[in-house]
C-alpha atoms as a PDB file:
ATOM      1  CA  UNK A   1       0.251  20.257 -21.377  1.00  0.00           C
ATOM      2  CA  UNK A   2       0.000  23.460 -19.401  1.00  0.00           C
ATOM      3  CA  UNK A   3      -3.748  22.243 -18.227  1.00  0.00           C
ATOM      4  CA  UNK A   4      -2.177  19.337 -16.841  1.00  0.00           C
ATOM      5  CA  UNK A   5       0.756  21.034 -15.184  1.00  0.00           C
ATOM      6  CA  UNK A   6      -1.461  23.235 -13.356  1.00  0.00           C
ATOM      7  CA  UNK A   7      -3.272  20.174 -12.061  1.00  0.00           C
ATOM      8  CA  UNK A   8      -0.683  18.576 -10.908  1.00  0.00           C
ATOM      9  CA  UNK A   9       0.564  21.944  -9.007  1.00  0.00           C
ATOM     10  CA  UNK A  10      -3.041  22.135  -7.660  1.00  0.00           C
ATOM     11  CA  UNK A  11      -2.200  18.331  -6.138  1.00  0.00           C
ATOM     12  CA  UNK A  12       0.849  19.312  -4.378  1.00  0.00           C
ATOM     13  CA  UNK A  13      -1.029  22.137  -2.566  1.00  0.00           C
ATOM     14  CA  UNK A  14      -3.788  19.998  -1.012  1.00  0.00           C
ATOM     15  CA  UNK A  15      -1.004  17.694  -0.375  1.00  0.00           C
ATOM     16  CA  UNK A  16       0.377  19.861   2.255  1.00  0.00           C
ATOM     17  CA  UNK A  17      -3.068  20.219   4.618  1.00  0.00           C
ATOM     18  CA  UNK A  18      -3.839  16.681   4.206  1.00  0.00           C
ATOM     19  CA  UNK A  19      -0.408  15.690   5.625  1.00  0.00           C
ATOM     20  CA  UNK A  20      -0.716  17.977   8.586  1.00  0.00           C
ATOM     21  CA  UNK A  21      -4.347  16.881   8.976  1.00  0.00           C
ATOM     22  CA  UNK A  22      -2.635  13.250   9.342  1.00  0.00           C
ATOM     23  CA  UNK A  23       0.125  13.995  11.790  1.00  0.00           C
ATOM     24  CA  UNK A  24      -2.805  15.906  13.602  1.00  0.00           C
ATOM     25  CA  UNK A  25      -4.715  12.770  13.657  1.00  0.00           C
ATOM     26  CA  UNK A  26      -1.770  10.506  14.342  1.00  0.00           C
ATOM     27  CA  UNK A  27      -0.700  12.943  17.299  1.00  0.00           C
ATOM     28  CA  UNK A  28      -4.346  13.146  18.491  1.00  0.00           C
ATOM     29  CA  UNK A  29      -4.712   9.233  18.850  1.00  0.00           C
ATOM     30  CA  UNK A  30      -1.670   8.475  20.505  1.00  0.00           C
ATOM     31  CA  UNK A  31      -2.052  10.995  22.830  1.00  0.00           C
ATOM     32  CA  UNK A  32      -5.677   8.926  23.952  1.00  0.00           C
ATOM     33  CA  UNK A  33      -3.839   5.861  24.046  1.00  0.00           C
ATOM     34  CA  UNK A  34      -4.071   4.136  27.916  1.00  0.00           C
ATOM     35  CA  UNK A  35      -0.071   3.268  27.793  1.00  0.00           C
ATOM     36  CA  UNK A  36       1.636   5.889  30.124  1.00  0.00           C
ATOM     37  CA  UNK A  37       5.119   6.525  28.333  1.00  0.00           C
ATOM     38  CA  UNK A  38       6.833   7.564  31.323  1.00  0.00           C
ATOM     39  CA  UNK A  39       5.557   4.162  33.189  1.00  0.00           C
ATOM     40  CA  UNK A  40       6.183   2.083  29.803  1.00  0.00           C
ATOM     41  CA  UNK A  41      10.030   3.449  30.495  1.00  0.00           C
ATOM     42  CA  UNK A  42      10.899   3.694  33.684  1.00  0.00           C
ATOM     43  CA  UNK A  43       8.452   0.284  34.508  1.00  0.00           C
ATOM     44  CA  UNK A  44       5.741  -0.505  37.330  1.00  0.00           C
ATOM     45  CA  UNK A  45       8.162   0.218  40.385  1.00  0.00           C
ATOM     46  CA  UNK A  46       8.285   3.752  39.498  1.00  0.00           C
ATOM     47  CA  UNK A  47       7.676   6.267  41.935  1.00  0.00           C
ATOM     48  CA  UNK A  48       5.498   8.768  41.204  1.00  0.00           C
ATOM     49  CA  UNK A  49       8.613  11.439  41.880  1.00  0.00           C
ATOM     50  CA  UNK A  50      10.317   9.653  39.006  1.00  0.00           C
ATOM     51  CA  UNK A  51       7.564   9.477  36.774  1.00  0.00           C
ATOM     52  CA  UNK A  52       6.679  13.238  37.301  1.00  0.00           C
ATOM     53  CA  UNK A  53      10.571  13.790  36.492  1.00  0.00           C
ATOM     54  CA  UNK A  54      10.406  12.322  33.290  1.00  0.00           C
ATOM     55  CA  UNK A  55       7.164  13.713  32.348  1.00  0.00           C
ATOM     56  CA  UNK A  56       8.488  17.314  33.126  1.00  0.00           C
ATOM     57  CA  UNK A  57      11.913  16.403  31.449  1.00  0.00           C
ATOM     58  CA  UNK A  58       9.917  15.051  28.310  1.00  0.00           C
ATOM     59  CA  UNK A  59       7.393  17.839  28.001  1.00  0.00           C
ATOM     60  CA  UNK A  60       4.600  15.542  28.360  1.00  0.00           C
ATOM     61  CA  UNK A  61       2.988  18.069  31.114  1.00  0.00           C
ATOM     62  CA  UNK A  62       2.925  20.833  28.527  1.00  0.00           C
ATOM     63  CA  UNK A  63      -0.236  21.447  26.651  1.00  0.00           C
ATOM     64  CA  UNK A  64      -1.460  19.594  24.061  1.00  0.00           C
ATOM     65  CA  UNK A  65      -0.962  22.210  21.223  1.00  0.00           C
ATOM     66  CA  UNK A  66       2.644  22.970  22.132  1.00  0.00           C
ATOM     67  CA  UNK A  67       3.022  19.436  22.100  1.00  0.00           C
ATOM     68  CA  UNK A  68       1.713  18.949  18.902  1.00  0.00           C
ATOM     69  CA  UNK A  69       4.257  22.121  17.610  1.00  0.00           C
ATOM     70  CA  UNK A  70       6.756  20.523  19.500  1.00  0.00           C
ATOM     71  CA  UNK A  71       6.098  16.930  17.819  1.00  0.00           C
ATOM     72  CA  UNK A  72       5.845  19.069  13.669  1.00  0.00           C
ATOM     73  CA  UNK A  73       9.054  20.260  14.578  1.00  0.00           C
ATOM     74  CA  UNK A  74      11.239  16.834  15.575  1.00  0.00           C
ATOM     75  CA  UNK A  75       9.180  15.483  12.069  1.00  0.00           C
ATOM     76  CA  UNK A  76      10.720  18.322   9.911  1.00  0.00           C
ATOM     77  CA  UNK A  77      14.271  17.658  11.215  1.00  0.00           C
ATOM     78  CA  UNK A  78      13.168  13.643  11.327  1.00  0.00           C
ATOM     79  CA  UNK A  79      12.974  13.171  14.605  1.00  0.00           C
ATOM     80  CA  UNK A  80       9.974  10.169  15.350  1.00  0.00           C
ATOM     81  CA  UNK A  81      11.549   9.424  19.090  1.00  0.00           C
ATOM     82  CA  UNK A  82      13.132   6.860  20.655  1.00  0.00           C
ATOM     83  CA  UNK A  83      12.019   3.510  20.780  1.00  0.00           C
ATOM     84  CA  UNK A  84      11.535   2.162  24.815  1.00  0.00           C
ATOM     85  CA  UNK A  85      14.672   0.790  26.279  1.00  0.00           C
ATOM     86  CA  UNK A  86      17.044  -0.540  24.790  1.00  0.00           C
ATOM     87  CA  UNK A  87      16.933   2.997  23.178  1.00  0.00           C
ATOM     88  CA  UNK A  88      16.903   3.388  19.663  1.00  0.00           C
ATOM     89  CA  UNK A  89      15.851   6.222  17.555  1.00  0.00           C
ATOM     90  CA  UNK A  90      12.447   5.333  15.747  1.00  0.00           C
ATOM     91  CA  UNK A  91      13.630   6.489  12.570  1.00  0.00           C
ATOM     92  CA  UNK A  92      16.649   4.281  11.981  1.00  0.00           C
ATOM     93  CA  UNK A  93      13.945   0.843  12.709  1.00  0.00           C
ATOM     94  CA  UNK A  94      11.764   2.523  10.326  1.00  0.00           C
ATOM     95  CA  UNK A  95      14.825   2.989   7.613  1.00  0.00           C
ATOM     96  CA  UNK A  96      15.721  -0.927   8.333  1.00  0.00           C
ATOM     97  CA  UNK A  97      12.338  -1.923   7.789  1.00  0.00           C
ATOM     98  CA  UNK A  98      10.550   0.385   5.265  1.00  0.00           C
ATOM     99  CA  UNK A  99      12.028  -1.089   2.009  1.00  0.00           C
ATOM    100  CA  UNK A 100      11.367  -4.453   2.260  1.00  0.00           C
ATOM    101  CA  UNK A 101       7.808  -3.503   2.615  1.00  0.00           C
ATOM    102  CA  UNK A 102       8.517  -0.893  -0.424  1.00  0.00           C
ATOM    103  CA  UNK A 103       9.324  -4.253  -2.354  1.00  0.00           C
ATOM    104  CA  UNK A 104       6.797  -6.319  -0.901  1.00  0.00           C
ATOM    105  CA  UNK A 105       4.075  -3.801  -1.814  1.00  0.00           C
ATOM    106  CA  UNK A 106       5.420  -2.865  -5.421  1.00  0.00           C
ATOM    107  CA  UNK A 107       5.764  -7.016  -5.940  1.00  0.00           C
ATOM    108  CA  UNK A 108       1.472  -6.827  -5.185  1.00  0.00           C
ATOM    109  CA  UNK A 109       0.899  -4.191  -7.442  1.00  0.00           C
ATOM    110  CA  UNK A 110       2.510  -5.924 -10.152  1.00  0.00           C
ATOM    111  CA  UNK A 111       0.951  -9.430  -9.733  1.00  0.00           C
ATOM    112  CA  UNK A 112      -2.346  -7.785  -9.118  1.00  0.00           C
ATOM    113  CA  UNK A 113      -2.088  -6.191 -12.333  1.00  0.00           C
ATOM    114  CA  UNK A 114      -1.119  -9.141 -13.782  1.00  0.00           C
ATOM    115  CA  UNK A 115      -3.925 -10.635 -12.813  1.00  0.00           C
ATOM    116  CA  UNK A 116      -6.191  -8.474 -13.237  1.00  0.00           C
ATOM    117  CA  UNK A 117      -5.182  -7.870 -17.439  1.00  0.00           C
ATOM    118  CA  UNK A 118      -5.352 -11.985 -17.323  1.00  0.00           C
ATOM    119  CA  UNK A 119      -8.725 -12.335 -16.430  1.00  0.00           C
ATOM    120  CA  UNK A 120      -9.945  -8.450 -17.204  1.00  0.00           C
ATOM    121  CA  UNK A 121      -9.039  -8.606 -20.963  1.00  0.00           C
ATOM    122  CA  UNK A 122     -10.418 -12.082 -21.934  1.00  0.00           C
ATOM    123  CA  UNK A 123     -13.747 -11.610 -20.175  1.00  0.00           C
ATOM    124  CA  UNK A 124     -14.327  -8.077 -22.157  1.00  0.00           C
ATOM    125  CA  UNK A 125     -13.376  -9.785 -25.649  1.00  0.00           C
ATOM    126  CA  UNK A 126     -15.924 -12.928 -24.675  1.00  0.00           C
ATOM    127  CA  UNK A 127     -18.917 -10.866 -22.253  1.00  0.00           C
ATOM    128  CA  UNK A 128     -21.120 -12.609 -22.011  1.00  0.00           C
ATOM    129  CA  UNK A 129     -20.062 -16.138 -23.172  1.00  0.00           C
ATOM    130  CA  UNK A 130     -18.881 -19.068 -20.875  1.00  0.00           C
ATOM    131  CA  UNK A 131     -15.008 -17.365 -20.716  1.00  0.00           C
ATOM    132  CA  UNK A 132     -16.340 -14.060 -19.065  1.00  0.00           C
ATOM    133  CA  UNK A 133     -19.326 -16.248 -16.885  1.00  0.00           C
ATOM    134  CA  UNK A 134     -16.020 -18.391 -15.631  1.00  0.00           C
ATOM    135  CA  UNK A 135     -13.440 -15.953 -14.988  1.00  0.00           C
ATOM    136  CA  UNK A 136     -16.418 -14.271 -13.086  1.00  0.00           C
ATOM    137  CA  UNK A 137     -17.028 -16.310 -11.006  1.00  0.00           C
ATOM    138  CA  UNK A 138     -12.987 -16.661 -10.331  1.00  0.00           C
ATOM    139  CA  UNK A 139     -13.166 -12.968  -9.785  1.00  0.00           C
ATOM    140  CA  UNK A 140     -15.752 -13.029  -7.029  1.00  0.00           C
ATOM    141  CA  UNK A 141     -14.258 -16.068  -5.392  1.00  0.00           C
ATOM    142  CA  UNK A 142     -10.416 -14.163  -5.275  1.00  0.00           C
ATOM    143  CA  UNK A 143     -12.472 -10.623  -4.362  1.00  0.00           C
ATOM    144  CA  UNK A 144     -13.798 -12.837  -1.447  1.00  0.00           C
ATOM    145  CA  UNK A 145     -10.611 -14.920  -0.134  1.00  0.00           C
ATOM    146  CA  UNK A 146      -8.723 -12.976   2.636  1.00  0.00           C
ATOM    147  CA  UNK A 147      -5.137 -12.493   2.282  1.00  0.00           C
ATOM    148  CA  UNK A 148      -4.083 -14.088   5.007  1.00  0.00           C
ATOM    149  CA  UNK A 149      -5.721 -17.678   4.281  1.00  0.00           C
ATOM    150  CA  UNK A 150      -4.644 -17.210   1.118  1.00  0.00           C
ATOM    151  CA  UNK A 151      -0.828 -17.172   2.788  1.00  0.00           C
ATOM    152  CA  UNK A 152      -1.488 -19.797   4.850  1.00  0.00           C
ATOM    153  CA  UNK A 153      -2.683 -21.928   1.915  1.00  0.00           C
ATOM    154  CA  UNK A 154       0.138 -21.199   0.044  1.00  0.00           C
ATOM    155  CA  UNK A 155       2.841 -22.254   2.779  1.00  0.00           C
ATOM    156  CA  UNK A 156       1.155 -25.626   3.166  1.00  0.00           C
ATOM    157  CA  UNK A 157       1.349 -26.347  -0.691  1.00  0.00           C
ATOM    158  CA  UNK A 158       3.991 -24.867  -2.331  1.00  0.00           C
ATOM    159  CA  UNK A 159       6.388 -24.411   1.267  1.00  0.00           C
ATOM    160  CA  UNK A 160       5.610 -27.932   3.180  1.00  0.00           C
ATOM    161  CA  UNK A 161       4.035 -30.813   0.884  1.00  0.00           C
ATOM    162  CA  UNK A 162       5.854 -29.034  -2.292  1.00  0.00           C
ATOM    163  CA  UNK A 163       8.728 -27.403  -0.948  1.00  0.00           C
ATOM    164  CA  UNK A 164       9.083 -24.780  -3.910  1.00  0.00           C
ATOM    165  CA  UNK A 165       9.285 -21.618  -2.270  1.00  0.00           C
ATOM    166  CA  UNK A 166      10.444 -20.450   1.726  1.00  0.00           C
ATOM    167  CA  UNK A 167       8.154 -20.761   4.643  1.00  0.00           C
ATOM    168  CA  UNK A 168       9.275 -17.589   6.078  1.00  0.00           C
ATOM    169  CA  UNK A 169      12.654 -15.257   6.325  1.00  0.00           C
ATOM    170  CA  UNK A 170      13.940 -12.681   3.475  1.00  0.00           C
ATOM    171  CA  UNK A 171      16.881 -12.771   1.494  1.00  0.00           C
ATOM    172  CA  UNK A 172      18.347  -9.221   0.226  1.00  0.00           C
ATOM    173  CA  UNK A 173      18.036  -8.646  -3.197  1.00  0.00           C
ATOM    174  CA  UNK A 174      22.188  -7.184  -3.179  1.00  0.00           C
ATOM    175  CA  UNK A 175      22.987 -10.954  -1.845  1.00  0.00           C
ATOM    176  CA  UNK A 176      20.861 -13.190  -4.050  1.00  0.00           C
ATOM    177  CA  UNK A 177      18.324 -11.898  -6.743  1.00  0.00           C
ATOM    178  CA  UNK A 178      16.937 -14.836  -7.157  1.00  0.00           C
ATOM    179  CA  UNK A 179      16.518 -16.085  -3.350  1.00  0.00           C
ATOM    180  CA  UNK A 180      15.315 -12.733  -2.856  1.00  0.00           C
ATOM    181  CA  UNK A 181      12.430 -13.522  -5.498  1.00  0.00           C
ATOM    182  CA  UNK A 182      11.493 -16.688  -3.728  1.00  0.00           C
ATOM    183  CA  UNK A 183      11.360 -15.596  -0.336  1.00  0.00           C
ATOM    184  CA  UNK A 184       8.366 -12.732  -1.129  1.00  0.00           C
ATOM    185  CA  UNK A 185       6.560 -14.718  -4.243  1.00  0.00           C
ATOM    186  CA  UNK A 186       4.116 -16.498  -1.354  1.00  0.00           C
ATOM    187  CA  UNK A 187       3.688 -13.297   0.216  1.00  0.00           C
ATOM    188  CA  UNK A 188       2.917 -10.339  -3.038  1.00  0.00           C
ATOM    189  CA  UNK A 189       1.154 -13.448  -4.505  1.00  0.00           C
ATOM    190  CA  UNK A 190      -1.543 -13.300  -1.445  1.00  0.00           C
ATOM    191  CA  UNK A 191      -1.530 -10.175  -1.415  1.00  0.00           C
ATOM    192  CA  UNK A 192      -1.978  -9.531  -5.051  1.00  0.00           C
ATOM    193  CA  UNK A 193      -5.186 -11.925  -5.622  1.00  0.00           C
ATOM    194  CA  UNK A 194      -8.081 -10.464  -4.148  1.00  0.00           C
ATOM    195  CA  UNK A 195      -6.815  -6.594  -5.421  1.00  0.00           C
ATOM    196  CA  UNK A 196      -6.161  -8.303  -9.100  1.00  0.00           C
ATOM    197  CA  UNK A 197      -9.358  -9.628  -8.687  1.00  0.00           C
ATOM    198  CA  UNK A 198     -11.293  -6.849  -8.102  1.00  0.00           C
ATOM    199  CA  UNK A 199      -8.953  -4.642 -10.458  1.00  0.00           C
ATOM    200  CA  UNK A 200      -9.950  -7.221 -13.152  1.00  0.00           C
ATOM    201  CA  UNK A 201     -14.175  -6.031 -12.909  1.00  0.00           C
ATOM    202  CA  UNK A 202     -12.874  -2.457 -13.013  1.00  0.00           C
ATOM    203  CA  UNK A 203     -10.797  -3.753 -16.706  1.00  0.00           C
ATOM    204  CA  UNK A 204     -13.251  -6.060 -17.561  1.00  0.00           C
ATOM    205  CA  UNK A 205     -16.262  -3.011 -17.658  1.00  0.00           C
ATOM    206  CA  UNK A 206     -13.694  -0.358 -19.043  1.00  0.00           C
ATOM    207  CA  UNK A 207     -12.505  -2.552 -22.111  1.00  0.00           C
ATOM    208  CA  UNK A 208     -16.467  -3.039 -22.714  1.00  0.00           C
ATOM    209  CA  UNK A 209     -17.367   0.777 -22.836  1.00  0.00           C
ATOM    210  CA  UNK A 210     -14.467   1.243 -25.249  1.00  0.00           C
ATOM    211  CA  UNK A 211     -15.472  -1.922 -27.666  1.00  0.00           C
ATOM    212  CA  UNK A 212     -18.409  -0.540 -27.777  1.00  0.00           C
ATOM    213  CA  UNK A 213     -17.418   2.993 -28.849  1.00  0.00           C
ATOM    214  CA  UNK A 214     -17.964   4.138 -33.057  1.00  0.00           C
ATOM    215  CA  UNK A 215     -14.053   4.487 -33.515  1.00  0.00           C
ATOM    216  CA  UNK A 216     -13.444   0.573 -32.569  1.00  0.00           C
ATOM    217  CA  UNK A 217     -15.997  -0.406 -35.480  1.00  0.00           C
ATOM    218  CA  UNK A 218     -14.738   2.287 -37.776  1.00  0.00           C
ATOM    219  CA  UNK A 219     -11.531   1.068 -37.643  1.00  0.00           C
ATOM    220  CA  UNK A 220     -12.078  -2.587 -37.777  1.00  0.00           C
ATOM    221  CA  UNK A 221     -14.157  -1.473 -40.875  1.00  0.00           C
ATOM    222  CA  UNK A 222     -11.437   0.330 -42.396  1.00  0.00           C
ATOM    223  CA  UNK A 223      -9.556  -3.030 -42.605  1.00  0.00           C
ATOM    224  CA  UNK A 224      -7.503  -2.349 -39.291  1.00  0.00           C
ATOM    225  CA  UNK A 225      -6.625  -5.888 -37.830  1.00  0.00           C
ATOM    226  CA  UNK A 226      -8.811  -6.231 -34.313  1.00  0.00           C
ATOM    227  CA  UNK A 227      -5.661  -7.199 -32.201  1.00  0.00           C
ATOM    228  CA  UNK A 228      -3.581  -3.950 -33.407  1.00  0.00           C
ATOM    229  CA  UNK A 229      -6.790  -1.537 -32.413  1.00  0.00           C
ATOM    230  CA  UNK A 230      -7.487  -3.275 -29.175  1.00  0.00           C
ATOM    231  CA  UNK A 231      -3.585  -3.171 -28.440  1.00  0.00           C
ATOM    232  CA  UNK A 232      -3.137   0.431 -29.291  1.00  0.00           C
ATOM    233  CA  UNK A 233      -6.623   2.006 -28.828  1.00  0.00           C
ATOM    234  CA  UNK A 234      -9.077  -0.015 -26.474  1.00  0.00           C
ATOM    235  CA  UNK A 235      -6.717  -1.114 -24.387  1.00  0.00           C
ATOM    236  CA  UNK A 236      -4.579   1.890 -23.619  1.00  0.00           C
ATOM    237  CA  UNK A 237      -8.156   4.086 -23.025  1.00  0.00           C
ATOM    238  CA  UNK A 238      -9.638   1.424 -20.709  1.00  0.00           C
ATOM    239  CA  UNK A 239      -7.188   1.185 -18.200  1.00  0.00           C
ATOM    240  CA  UNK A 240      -7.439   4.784 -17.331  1.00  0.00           C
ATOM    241  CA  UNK A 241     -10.413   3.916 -15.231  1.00  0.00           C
ATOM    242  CA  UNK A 242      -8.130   1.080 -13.269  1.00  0.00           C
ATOM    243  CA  UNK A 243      -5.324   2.957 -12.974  1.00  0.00           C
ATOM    244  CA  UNK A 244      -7.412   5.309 -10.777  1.00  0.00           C
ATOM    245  CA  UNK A 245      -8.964   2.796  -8.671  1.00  0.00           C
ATOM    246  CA  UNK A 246      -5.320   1.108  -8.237  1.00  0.00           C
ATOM    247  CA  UNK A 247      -4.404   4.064  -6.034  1.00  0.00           C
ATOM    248  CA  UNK A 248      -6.630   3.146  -3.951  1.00  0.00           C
ATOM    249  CA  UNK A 249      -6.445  -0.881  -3.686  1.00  0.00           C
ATOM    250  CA  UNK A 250      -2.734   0.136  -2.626  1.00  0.00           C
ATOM    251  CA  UNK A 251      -3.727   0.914   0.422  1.00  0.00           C
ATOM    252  CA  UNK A 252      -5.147  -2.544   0.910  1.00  0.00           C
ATOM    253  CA  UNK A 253      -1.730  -3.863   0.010  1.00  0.00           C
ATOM    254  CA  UNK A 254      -0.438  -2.114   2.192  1.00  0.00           C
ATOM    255  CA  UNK A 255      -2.485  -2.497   4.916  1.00  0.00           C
ATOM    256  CA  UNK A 256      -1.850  -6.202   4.210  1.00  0.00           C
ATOM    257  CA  UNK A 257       1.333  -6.127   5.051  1.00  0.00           C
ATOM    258  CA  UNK A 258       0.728  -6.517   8.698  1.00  0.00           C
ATOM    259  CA  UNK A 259      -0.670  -9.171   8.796  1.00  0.00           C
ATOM    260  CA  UNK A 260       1.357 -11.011   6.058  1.00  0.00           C
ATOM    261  CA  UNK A 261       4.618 -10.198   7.314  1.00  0.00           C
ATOM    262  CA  UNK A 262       3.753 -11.683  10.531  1.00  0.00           C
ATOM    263  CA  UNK A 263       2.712 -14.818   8.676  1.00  0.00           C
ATOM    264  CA  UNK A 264       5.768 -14.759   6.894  1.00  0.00           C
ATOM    265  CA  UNK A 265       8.536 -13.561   9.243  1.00  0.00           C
ATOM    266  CA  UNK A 266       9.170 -10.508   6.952  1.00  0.00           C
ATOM    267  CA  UNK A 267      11.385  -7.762   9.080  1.00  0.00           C
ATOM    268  CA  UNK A 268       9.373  -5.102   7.544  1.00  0.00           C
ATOM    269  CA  UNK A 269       6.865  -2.428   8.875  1.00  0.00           C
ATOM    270  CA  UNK A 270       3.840  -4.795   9.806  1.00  0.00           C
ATOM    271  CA  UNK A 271       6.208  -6.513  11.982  1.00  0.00           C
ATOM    272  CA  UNK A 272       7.464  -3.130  13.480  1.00  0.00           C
ATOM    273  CA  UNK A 273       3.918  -2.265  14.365  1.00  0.00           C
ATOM    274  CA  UNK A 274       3.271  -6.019  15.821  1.00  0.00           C
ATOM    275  CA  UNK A 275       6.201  -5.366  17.787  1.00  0.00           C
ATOM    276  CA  UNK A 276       5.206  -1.317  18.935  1.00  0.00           C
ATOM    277  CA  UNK A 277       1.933  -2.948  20.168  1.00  0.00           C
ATOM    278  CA  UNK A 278       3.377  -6.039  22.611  1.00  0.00           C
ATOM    279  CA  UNK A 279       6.177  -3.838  23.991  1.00  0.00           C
ATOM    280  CA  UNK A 280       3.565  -0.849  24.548  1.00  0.00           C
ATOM    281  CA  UNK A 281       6.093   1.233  22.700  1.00  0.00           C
ATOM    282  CA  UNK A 282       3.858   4.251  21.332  1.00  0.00           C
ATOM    283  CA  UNK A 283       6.509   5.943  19.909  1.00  0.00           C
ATOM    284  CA  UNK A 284       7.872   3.066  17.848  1.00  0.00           C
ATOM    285  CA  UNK A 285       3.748   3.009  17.070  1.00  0.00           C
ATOM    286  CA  UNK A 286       3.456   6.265  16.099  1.00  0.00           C
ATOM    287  CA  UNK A 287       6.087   6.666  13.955  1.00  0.00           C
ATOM    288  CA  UNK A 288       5.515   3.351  11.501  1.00  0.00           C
ATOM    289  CA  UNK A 289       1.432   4.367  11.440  1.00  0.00           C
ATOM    290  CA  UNK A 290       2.500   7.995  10.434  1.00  0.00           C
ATOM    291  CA  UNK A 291       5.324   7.161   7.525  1.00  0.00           C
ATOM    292  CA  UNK A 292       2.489   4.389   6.677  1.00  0.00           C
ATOM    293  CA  UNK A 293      -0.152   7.005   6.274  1.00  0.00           C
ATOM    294  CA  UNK A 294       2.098   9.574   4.340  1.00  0.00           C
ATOM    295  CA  UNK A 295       3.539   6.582   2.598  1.00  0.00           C
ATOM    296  CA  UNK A 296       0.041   5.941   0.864  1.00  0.00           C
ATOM    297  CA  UNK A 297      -1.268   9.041   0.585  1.00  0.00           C
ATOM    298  CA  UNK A 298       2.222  10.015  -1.694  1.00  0.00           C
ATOM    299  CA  UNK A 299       1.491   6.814  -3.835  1.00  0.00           C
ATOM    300  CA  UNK A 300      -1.971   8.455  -4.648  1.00  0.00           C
ATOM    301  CA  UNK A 301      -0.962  11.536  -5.446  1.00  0.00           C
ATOM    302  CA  UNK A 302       1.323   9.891  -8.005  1.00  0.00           C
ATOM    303  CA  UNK A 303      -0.627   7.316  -8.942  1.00  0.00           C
ATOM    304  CA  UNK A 304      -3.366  11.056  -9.523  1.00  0.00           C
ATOM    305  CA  UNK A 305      -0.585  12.207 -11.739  1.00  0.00           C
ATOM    306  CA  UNK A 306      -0.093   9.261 -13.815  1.00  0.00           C
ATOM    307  CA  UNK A 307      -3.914   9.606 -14.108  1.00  0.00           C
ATOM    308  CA  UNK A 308      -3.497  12.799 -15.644  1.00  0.00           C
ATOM    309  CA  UNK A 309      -1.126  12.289 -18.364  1.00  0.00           C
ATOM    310  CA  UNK A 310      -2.923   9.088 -19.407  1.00  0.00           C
ATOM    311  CA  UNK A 311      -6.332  10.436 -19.720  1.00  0.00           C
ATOM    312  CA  UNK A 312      -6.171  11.826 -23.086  1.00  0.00           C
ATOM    313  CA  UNK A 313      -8.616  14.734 -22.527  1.00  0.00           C
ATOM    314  CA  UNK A 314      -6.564  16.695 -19.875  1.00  0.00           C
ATOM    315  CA  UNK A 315      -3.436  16.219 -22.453  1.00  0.00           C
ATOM    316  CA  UNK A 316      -5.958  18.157 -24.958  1.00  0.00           C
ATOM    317  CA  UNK A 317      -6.627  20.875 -22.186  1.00  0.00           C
ATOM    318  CA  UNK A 318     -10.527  19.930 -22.251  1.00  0.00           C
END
């Protein structure tokens, strides 16, 4: 237990650089970008008096590495700007609009593990029979659809000829539960296929290693029914391998979101960046691709802890 502790201490600490090395990035891009804040403000009919005004009054004439201090500092205190007129400050957009894509993400990661036990599990427990040649080829096909057809799809069967489920528009979960369900199923569901998919390979070669291991045949031997050691054995030591890899098919989910929020008319951060973009608004920008960018790398590092209380050799200290 202590083994592990430490390694999870030693995770925090590289989580600090790696933050600062992405607000250093972040900074660094935006500051590149062609769209003249002062211009994207005040508008076209500017004179360059004005402009010069607000650049001095903004510290936008100042060098870049006070700027960059300047910029740590507002982030400590949580301070991302303010949005171009109509002023608002870039943190209170991102509070309105960073939970639903909390929920839309954490509704992927379930259906893609869903999906990826569904087909993963059967196609280790038949390899190499028709099931596993099948649900192979349904792997490769998902691995290969993109998320956004996939929404599309799904709005014209199950939204317009079968009008189960929303075309667009969310419901808070505090006003309906259930209305709340139906307006992201379309949405996690497309987004959850091609990472369930390609989760269910990852299962599919882990539960194989592990069948083929001397304690699954010792234990079978010893009389042990197969479903009770591939429940509490196989299973539980195979998915170590996917959990790891999950960490890092959430950033495809969430990368998703930008584009599938947009399908969808979801208020959430992929529309906030779709919206930072046409209004030229780098602040608004900068702000949603930063908390994006720390958003994932957070899930990681728990998704590395996780890792290291399930993989039974760290427990042991080895």
């Amino acid at each position: 237990m202590l083994t592990v502790l430490n390694l999870v201490a030693r995770r925090f600490l590289t989580l600090i650089p790696l933050v600062l090395g992405i607000t250093l990035f972040v900074f660094v891009i935006m500051q590149f970008s062609p769209i003249d804040p002062a211009l994207s403000v005040l508008g076209d009919q500017a004179t360059p008096a004005q402009v010069e005004a607000f650049r001095a009054a903004n510290g936008l004439n100042d060098p870049l590495p006070l700027r960059y201090l300047h910029f740590l500092g507002d982030l400590v205190r949580g301070d991302l700007g303010m949005t171009f007129p109509p002023s608002v400050p870039v943190a209170e957009k991102i509070a309105l609009a960073l939970p639903l894509t909390i929920q839309l993400t954490a509704l992927g990661v379930v259906g893609a593990l869903v999906i990826a036990l569904a087909l993963g599990i059967p196609a280790a427990l038949y390899r190499d029979r028709w099931p596993d040649q099948v649900i192979r080829i349904v792997s490769m096909a998902g691995i290969a659809t993109p998320s956004f057809w996939l929404a599309l799809l799904f709005i014209q069967e199950f939204s317009v000829r079968r009008p189960i489920f929303p075309t667009g528009g969310y419901v808070n979960p505090a006003d309906s539960v259930g209305l709340w369900l139906q307006s992201l199923a379309l949405p996690a569901l497309a987004l959850a296929v091609p990472v369930g998919c390609s989760l269910a390979r990852i299962v599919r070669t882990s539960m194989v290693e592990e069948l083929d291991k001397d304690y699954v045949r010792t234990a079978v031997g010893a009389g042990l029914p197969p479903r009770v050691v591939i429940g509490r054995n196989v299973l539980r030591n195979a998915l170590v391998n996917p959990l790891t890899a999950l960490g890092l098919r959430i950033g495809y989910l969430i990368g998703g979101t930008v584009v599938i929020e947009a399908i969808f008319s979801l208020p959430g951060m992929g529309t906030q960046i779709m919206s930072a973009v046409q209004q030229n608004d780098t602040a608004l920008a900068q702000g949603t691709v930063l908390t994006i960018a720390i958003g994932f790398v957070v899930v990681n590092l728990v998704v590395d802890i996780l890792y290291l209380f399930a993989n039974p050799r760290l427990r042991g200290g080895h």
